[in-house]
N, C-alpha and C. Protein backbone atom coordinates (compact mmCIF):
# COMPACT_ATOMS: atom_id res chain seq x y z
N UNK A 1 0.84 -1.19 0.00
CA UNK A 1 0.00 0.00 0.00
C UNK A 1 0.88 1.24 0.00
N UNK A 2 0.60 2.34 -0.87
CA UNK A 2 1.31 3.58 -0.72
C UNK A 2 1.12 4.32 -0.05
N UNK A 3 2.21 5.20 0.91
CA UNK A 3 1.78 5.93 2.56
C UNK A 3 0.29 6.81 2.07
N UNK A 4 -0.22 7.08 0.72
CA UNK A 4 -0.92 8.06 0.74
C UNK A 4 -2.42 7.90 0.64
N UNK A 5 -2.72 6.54 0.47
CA UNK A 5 -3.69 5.67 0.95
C UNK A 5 -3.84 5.04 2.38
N UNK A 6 -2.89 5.37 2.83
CA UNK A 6 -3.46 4.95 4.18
C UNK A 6 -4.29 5.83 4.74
N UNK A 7 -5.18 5.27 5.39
CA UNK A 7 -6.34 5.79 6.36
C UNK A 7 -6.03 6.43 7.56
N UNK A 8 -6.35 7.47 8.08
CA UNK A 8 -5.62 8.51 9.33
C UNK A 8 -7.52 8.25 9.52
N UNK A 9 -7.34 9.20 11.11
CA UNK A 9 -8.41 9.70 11.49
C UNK A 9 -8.13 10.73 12.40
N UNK A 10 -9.03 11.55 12.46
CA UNK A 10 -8.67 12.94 13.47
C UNK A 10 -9.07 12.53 15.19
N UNK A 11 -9.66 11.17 15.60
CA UNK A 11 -9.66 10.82 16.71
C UNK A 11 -10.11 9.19 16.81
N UNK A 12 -9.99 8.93 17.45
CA UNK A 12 -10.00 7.15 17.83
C UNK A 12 -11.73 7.13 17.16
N UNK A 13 -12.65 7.86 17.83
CA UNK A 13 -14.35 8.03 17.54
C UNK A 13 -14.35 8.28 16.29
N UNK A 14 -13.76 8.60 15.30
CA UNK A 14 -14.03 9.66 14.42
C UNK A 14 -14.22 8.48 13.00
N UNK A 15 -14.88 8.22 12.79
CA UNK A 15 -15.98 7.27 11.97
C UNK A 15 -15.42 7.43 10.70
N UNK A 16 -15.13 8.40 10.10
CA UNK A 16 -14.90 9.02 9.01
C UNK A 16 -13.20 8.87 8.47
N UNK A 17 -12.74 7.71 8.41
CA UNK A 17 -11.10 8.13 8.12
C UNK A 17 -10.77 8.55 6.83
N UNK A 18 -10.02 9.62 6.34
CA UNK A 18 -9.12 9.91 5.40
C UNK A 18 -7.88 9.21 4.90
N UNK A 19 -7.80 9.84 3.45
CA UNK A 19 -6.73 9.01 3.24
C UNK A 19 -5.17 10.05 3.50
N UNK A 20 -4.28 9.92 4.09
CA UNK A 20 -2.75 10.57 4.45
C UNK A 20 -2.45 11.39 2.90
N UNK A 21 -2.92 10.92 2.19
CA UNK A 21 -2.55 12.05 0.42
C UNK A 21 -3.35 13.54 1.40
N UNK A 22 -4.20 13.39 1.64
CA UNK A 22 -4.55 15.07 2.03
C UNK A 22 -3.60 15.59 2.82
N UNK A 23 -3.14 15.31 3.38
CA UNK A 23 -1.95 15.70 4.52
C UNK A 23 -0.84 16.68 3.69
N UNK A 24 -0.87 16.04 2.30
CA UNK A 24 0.23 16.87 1.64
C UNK A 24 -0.31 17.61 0.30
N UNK A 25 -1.70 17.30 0.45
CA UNK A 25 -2.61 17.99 -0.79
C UNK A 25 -1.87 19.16 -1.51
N UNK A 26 -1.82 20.36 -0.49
CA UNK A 26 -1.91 21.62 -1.01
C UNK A 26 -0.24 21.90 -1.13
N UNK A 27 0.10 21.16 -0.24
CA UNK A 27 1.70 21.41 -0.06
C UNK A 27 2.76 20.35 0.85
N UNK A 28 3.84 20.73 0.87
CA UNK A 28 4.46 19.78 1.56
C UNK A 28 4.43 20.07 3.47
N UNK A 29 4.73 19.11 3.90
CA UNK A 29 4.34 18.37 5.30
C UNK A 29 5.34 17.65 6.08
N UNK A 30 5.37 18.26 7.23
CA UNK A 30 6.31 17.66 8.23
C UNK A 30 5.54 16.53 9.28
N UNK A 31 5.88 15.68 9.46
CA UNK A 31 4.95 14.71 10.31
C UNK A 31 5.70 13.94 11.02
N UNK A 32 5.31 14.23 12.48
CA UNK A 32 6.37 13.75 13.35
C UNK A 32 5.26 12.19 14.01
N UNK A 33 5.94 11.34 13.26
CA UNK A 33 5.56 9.68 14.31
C UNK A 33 5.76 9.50 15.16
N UNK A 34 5.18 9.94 16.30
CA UNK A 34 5.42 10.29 18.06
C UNK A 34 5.42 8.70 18.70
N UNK A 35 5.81 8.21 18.89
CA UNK A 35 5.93 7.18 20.07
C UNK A 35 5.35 6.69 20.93
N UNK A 36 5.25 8.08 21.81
CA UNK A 36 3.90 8.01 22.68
C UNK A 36 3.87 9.71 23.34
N UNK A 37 2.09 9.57 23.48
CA UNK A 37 2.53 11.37 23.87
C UNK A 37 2.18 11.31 25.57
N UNK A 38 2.83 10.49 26.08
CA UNK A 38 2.94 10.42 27.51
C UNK A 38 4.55 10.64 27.82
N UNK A 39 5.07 10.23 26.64
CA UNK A 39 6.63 10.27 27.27
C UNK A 39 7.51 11.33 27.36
N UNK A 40 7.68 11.04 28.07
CA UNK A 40 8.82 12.86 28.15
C UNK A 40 10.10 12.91 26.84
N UNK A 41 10.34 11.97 26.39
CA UNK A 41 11.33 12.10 25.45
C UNK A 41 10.10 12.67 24.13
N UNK A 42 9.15 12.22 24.40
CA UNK A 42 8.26 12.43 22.73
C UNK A 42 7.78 13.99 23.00
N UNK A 43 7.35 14.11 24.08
CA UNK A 43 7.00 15.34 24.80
C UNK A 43 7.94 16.62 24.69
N UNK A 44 9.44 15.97 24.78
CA UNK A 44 10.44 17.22 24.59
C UNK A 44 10.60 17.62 22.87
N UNK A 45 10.38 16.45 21.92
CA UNK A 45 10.74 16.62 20.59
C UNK A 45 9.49 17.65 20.18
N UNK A 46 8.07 16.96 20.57
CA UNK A 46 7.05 17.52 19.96
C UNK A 46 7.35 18.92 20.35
N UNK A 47 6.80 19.70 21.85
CA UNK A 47 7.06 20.90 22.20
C UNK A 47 8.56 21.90 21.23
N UNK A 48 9.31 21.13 21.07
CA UNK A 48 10.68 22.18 20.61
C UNK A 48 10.41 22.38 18.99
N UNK A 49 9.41 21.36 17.89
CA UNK A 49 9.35 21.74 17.11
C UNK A 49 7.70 22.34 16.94
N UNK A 50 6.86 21.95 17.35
CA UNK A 50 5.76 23.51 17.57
C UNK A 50 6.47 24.74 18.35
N UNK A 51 7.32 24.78 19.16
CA UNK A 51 7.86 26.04 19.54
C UNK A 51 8.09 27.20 18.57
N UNK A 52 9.15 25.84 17.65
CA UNK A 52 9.95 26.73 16.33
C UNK A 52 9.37 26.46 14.84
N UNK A 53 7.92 26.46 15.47
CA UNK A 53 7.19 26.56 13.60
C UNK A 53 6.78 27.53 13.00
N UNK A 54 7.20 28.33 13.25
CA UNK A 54 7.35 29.93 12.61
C UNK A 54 8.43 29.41 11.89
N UNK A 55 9.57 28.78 11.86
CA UNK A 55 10.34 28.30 10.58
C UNK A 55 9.94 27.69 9.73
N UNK A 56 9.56 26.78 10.23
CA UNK A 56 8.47 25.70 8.85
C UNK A 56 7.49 26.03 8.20
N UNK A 57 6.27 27.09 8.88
CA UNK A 57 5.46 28.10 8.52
C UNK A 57 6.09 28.99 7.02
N UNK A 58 7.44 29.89 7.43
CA UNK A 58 8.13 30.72 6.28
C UNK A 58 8.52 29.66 5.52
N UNK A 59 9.04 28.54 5.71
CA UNK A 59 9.18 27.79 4.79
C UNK A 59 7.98 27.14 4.02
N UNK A 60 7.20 27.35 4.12
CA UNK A 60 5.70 26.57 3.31
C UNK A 60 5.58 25.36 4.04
N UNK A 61 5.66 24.89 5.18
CA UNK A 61 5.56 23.34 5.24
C UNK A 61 4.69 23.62 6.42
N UNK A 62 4.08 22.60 6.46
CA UNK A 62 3.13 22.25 7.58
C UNK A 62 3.26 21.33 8.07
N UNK A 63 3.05 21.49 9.46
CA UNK A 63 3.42 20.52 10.68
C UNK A 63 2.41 19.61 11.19
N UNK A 64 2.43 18.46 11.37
CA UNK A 64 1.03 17.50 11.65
C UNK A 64 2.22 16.65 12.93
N UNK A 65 1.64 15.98 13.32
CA UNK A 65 1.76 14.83 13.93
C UNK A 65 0.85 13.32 14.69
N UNK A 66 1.48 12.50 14.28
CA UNK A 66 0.44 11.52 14.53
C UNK A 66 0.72 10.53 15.76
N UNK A 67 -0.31 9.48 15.97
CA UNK A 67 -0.35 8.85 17.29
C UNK A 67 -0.47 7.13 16.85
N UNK A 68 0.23 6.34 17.12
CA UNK A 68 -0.26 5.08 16.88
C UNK A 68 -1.13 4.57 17.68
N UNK A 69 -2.06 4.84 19.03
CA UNK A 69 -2.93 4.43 19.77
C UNK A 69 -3.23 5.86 20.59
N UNK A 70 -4.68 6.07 21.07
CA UNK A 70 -5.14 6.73 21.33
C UNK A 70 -6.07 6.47 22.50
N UNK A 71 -5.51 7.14 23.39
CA UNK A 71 -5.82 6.83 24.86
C UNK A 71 -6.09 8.49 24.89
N UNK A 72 -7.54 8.73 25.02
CA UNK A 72 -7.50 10.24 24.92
C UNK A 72 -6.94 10.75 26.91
N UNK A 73 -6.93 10.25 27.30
CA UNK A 73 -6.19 11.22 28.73
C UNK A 73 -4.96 11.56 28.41
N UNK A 74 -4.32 10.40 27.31
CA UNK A 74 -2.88 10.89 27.15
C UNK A 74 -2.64 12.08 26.09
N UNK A 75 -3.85 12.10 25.06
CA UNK A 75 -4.04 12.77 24.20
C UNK A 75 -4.39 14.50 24.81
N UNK A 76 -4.98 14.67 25.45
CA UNK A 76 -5.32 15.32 26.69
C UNK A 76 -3.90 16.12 27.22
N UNK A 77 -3.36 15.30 27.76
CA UNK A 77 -2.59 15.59 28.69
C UNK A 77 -1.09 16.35 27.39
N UNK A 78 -1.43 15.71 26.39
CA UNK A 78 -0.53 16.08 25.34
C UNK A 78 -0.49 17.39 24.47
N UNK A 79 -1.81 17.57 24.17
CA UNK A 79 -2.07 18.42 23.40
C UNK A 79 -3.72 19.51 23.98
N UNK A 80 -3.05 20.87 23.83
CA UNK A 80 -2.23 21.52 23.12
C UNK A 80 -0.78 21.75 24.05
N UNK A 81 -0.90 21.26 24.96
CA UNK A 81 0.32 21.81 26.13
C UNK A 81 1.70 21.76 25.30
N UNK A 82 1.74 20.66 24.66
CA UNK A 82 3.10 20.20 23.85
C UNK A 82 3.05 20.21 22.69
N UNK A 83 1.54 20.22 22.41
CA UNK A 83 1.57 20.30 20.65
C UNK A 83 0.41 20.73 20.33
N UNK A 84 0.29 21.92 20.13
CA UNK A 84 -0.71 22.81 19.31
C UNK A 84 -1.34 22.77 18.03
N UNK A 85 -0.97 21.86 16.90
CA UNK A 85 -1.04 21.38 15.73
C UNK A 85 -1.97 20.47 15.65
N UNK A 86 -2.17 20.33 14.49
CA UNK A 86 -3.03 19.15 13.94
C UNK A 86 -2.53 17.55 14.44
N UNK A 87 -2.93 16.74 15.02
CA UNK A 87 -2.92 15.02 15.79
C UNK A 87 -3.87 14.72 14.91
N UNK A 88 -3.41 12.87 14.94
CA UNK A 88 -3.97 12.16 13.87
C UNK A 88 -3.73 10.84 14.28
N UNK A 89 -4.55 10.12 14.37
CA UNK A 89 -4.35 8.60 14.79
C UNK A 89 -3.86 7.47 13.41
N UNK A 90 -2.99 6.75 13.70
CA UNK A 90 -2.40 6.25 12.24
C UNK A 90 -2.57 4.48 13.03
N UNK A 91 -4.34 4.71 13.01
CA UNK A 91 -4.40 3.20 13.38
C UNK A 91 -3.80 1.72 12.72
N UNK A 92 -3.77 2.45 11.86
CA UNK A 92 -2.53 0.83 11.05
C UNK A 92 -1.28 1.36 11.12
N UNK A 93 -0.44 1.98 11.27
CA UNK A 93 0.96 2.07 11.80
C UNK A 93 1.31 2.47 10.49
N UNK A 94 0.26 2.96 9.29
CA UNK A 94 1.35 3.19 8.06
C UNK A 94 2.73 4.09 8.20
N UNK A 95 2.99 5.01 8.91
CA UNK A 95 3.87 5.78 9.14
C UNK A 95 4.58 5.63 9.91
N UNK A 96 4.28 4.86 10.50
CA UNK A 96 5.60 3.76 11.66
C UNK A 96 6.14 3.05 11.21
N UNK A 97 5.48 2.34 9.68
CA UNK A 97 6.19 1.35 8.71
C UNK A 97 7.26 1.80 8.15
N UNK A 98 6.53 3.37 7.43
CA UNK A 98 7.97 3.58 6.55
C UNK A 98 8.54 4.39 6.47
N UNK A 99 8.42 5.14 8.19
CA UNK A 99 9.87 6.12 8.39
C UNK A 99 11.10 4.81 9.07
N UNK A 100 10.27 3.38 8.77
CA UNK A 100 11.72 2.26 9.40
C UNK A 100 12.03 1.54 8.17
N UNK A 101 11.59 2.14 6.82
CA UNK A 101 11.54 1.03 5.70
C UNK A 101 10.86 0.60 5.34
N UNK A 102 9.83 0.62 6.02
CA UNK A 102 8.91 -1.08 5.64
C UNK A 102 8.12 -1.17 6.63
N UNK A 103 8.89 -1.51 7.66
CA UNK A 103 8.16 -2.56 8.47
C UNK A 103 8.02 -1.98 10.33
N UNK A 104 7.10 -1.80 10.88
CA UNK A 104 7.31 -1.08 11.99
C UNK A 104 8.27 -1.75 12.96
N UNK A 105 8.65 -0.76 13.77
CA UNK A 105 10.34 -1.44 14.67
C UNK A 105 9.75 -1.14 15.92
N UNK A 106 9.96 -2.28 16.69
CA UNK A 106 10.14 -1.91 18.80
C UNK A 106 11.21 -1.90 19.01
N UNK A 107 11.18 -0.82 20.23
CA UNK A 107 12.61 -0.99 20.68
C UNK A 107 12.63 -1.88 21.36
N UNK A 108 14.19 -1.97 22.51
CA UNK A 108 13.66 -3.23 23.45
C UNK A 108 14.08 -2.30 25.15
N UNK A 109 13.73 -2.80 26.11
CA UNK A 109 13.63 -2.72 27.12
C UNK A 109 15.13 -2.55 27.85
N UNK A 110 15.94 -3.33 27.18
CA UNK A 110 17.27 -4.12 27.40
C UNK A 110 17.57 -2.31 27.45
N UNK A 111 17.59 -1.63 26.98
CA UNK A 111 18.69 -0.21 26.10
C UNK A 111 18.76 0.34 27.52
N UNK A 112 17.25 -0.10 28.46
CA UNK A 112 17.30 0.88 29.92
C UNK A 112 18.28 0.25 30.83
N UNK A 113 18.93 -0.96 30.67
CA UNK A 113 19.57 -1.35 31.60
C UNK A 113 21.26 -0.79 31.74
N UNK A 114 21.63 -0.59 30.78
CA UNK A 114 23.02 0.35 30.52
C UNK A 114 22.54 2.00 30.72
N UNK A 115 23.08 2.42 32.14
CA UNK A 115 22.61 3.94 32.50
C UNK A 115 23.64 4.63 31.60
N UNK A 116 24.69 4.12 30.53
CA UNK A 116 25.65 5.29 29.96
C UNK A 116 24.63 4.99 28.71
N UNK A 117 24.17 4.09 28.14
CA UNK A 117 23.87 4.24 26.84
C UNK A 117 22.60 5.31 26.46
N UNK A 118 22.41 5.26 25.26
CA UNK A 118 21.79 6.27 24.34
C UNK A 118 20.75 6.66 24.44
N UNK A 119 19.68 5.67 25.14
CA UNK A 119 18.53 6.33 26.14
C UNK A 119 18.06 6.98 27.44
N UNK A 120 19.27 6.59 28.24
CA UNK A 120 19.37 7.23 29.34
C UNK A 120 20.29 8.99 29.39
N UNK A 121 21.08 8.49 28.03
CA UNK A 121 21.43 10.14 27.56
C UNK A 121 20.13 10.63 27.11
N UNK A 122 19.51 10.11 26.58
CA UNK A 122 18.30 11.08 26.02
C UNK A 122 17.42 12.15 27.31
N UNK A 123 17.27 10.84 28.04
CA UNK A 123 16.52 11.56 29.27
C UNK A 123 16.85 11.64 29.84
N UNK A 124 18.33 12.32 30.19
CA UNK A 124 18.87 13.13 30.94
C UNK A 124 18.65 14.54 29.96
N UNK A 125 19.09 14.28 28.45
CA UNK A 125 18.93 15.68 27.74
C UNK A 125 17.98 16.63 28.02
N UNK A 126 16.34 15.43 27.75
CA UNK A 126 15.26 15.85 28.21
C UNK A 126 14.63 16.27 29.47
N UNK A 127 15.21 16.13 30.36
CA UNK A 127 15.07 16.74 31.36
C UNK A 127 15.38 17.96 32.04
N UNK A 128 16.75 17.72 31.41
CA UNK A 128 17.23 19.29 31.52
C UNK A 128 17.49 20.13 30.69
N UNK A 129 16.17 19.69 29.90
CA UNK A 129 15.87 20.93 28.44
C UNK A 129 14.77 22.13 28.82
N UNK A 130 14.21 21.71 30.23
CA UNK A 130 13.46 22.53 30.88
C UNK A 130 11.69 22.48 29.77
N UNK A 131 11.92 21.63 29.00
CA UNK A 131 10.61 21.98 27.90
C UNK A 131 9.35 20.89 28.43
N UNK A 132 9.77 20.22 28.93
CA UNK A 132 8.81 18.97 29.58
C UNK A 132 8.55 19.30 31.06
N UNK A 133 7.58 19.40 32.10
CA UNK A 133 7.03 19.81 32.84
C UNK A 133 6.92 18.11 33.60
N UNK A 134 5.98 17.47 32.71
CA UNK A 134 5.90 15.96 33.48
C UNK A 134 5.68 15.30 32.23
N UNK A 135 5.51 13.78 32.64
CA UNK A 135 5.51 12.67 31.66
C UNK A 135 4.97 11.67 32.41
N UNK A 136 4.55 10.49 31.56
CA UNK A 136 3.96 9.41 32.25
C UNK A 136 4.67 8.54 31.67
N UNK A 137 4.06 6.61 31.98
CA UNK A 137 4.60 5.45 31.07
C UNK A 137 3.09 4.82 30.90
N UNK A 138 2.08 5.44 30.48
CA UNK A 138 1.08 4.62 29.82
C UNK A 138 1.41 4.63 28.36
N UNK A 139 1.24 2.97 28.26
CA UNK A 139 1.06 3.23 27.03
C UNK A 139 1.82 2.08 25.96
N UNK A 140 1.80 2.41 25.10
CA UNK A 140 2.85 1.39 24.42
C UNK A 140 3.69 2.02 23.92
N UNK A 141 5.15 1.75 24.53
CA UNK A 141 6.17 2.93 24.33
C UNK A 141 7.18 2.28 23.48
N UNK A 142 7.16 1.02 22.92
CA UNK A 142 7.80 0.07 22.58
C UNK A 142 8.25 0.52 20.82
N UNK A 143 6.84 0.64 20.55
CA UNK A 143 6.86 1.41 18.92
C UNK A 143 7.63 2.67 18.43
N UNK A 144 8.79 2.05 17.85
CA UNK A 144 9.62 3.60 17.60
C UNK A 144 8.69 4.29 16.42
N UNK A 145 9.30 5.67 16.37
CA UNK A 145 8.65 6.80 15.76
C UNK A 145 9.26 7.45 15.11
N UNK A 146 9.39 8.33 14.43
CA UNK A 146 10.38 9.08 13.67
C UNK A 146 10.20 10.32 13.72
N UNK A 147 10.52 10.64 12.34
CA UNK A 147 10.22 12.33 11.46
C UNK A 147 10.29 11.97 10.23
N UNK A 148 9.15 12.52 9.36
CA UNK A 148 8.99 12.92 7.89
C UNK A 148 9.35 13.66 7.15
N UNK A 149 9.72 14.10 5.96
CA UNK A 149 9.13 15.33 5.22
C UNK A 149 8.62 14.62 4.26
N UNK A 150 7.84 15.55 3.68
CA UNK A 150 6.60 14.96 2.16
C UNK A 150 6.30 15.98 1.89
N UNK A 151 6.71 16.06 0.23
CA UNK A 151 6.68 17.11 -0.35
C UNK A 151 5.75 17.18 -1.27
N UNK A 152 4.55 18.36 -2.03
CA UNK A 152 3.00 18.25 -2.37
C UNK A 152 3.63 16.93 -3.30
N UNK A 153 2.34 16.00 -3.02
CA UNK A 153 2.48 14.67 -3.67
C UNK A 153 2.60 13.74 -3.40
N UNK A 154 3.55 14.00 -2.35
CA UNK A 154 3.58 12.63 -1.28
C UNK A 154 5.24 11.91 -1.15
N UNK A 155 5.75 12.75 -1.98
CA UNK A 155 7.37 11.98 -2.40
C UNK A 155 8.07 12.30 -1.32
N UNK A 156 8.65 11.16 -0.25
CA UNK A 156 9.50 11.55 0.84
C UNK A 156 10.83 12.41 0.60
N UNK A 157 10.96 13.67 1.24
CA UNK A 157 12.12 14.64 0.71
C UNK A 157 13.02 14.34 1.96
N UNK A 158 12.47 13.80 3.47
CA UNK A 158 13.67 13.59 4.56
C UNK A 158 12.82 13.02 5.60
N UNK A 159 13.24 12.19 5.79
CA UNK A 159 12.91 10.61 6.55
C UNK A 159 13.90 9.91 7.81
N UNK A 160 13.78 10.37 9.03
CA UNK A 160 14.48 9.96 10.26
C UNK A 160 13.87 8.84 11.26
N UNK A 161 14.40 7.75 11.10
CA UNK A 161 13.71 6.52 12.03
C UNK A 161 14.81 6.95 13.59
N UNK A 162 13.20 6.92 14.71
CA UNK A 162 13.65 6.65 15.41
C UNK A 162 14.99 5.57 15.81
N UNK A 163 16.05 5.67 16.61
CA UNK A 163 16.81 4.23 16.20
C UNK A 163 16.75 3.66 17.99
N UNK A 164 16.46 4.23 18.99
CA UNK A 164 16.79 4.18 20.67
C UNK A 164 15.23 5.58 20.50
N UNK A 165 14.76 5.16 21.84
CA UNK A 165 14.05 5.56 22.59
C UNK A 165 14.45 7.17 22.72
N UNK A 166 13.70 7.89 22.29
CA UNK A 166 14.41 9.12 22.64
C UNK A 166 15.95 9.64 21.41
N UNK A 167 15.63 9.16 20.81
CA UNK A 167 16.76 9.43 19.38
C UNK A 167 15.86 10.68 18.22
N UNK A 168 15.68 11.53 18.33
CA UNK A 168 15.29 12.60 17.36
C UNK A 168 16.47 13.18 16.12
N UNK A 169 15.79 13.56 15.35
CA UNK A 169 16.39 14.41 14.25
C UNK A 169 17.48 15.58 14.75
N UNK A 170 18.41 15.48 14.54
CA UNK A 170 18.78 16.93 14.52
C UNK A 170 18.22 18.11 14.01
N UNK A 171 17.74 18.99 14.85
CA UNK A 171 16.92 20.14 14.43
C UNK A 171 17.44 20.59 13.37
N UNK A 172 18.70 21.02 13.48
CA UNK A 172 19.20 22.05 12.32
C UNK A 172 18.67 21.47 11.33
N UNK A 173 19.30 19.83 10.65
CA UNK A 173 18.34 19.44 9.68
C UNK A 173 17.72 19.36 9.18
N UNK A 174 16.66 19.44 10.17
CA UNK A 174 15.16 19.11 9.91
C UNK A 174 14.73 20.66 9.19
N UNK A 175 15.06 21.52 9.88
CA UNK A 175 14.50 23.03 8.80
C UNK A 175 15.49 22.92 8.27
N UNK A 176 16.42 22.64 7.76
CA UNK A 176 17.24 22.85 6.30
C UNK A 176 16.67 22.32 5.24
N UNK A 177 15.99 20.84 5.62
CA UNK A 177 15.42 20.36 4.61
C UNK A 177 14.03 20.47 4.46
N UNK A 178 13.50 21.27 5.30
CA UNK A 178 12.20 22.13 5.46
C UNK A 178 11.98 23.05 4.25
N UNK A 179 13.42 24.06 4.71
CA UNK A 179 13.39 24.81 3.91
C UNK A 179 13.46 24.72 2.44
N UNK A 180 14.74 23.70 1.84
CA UNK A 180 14.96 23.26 0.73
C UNK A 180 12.88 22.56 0.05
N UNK A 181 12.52 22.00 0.90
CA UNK A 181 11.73 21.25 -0.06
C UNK A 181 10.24 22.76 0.29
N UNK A 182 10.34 23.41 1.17
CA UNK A 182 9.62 24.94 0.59
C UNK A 182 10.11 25.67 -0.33
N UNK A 183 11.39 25.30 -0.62
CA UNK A 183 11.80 26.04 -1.87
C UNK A 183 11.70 25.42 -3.01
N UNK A 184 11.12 24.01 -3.11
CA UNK A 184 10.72 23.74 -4.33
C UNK A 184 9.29 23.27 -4.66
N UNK A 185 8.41 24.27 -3.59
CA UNK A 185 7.23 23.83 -3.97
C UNK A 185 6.53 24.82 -4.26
């Protein structure tokens, strides 16, 4: 199936699903595959790029982000506090598939037991990024997540798989190639 047939919906209730091609209808689209919006690592990424979407805005791109399960307290507790934008439930995981390739990826549990490795740096980062307030662990936190770009049409212009719990894009990146693919639309 092509990401632009997959079916989104604007809430778990919401009867009516769309197909992800509208997402990039009018123009190109940033779409962040959140993890979970209980977690403070997903919590620090989301908040720092609605912070700075007055860049992506001048750049023509629009910012969405989606949810692979929808537990509205967490949804709640998520938005707008951390993310002011358009949420979208991606009940079949199409976008969990193929910001990993293909095929959706878990992390594993194991990564928390080494306090030097790459997740426990994360949330130390996140913590003392001052942008996260609180966090929870409902949920299924297992499903990594990424970052998109999709440019009008649907053609991936920059694609970041989560790789560890708490592994985000480098910002600078992410509006460079914001910008580049607003400059060719």
């Amino acid at each position: 199936m092509a990401l632009g047939d997959a079916q989104l919906r604007r809430s778990k209730e919401d009867a009516a699903p769309f197909p992800a091609s509208d997402l990039w209808k009018d123009g190109p689209v940033l779409v962040v595959v959140l993890r979970r919006p209980g977690c403070l690592l997903c919590r620090e990424q989301a908040v720092k790029l609605w912070t700075e979407r007055e860049q992506f805005e001048k750049a023509g791109v629009k910012l969405v982000c989606l949810v692979h399960e929808w537990i509205q307290r967490e949804i709640d507790g998520f938005a707008p506090k951390y993310w002011g934008g358009e949420l979208y439930y991606d009940e079949g995981k199409a976008f969990y598939a193929a910001v990993h390739g293909g095929k959706v990826k878990k992390g594993s549990l194991l990564v928390l037991v080494n306090p030097l490795g790459e997740a426990w740096k994360n949330m130390r980062r996140a913590k003392g990024s001052g942008l996260v307030e609180e966090s929870n662990m409902n949920g299924d936190g297992l499903t990594l997540g990424g970052l998109m770009i999709l440019k009008k049409g649907g053609e991936v212009a920059y694609s970041y798989p989560e790789k560890t719990f708490g592994d985000h894009a480098p910002f600078e990146t992410v509006v460079a190639e914001a910008r580049k693919v607003g400059a060719s639309s």
